[in-house]
C-alpha atoms as a PDB file:
ATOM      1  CA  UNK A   1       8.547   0.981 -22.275  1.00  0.00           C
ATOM      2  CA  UNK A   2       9.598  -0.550 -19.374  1.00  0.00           C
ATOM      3  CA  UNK A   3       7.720   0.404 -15.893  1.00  0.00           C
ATOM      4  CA  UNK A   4       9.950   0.857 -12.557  1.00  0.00           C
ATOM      5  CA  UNK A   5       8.174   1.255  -8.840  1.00  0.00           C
ATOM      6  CA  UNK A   6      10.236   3.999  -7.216  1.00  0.00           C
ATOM      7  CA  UNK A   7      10.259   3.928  -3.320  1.00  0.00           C
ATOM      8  CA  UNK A   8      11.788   6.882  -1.325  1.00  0.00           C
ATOM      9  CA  UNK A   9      13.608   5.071   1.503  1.00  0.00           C
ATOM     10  CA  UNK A  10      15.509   7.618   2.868  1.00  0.00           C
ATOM     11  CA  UNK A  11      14.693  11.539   4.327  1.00  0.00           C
ATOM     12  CA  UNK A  12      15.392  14.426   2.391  1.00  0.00           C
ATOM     13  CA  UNK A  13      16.569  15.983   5.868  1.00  0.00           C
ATOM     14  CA  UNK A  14      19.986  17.376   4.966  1.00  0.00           C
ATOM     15  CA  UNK A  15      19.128  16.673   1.019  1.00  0.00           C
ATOM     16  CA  UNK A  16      19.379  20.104  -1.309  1.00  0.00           C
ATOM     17  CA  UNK A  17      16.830  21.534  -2.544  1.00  0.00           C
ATOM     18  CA  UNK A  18      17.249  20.282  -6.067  1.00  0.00           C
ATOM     19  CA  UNK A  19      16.846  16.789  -4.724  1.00  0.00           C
ATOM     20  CA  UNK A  20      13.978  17.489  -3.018  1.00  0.00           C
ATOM     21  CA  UNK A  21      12.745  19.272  -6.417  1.00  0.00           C
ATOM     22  CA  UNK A  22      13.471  15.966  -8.553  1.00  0.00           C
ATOM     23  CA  UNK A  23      11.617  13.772  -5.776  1.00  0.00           C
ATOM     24  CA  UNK A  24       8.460  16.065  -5.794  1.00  0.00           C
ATOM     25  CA  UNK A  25       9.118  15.613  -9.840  1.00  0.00           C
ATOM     26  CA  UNK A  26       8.886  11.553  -9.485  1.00  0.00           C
ATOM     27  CA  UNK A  27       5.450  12.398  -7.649  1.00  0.00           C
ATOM     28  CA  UNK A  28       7.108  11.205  -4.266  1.00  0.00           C
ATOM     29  CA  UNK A  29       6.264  13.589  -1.286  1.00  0.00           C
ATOM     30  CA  UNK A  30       7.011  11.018   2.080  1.00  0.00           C
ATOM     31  CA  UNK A  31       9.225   8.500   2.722  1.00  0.00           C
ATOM     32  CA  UNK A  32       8.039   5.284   2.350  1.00  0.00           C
ATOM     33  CA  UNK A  33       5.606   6.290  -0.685  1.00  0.00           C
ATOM     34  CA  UNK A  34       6.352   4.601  -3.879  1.00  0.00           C
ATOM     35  CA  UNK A  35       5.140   5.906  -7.406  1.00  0.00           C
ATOM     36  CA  UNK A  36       5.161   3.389 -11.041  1.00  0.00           C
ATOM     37  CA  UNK A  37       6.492   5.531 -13.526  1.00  0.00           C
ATOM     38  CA  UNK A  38       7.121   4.857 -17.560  1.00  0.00           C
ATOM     39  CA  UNK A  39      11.341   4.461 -17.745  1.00  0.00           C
ATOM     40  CA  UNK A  40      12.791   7.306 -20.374  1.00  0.00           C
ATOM     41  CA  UNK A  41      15.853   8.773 -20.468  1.00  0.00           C
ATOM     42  CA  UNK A  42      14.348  11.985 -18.604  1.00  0.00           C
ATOM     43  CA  UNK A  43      13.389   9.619 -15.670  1.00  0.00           C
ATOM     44  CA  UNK A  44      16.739   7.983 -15.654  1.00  0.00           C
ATOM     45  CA  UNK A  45      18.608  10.751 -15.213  1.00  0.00           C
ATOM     46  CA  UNK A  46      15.997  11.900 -12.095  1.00  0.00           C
ATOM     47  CA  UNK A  47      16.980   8.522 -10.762  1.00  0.00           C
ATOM     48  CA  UNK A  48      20.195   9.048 -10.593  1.00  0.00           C
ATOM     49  CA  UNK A  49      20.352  12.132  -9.097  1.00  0.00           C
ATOM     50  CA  UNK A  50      18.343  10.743  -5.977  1.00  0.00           C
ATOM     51  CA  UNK A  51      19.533   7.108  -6.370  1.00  0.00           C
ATOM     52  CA  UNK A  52      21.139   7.317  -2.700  1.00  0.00           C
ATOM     53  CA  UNK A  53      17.169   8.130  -1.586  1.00  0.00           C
ATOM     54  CA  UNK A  54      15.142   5.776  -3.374  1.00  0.00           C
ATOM     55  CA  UNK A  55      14.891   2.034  -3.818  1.00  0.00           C
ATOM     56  CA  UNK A  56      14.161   1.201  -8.164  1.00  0.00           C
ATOM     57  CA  UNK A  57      12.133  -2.524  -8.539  1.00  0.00           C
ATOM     58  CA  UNK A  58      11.561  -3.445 -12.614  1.00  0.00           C
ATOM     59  CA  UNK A  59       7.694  -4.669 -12.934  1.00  0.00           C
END
């Protein structure tokens, strides 16, 4: 499996709740925090939901 680094760049200010929801999921809390994760098809989809919040780096 490939491994991503997921960075939050943005506030969830103003974000709805199920964004916030699918951050907390990632195991993101602040901004600024990133988080290596396993890339499936459940964390894809996660991704995209929030892409406009987080920055995605292959490793």
């Amino acid at each position: 499996m490939t491994k991503v680094r997921i960075t939050q760049i943005k506030s969830t200010i103003g974000a709805s709740l199920k964004q916030e929801r699918n951050l907390l999921a990632l195991g993101i809390k602040k901004r600024g925090q990133s988080k290596e994760v396993n890339l499936t098809p459940q964390i894809e989809g996660i991704i995209r939901k929030v892409s406009h919040l987080v920055k995605i780096e292959k490793i």
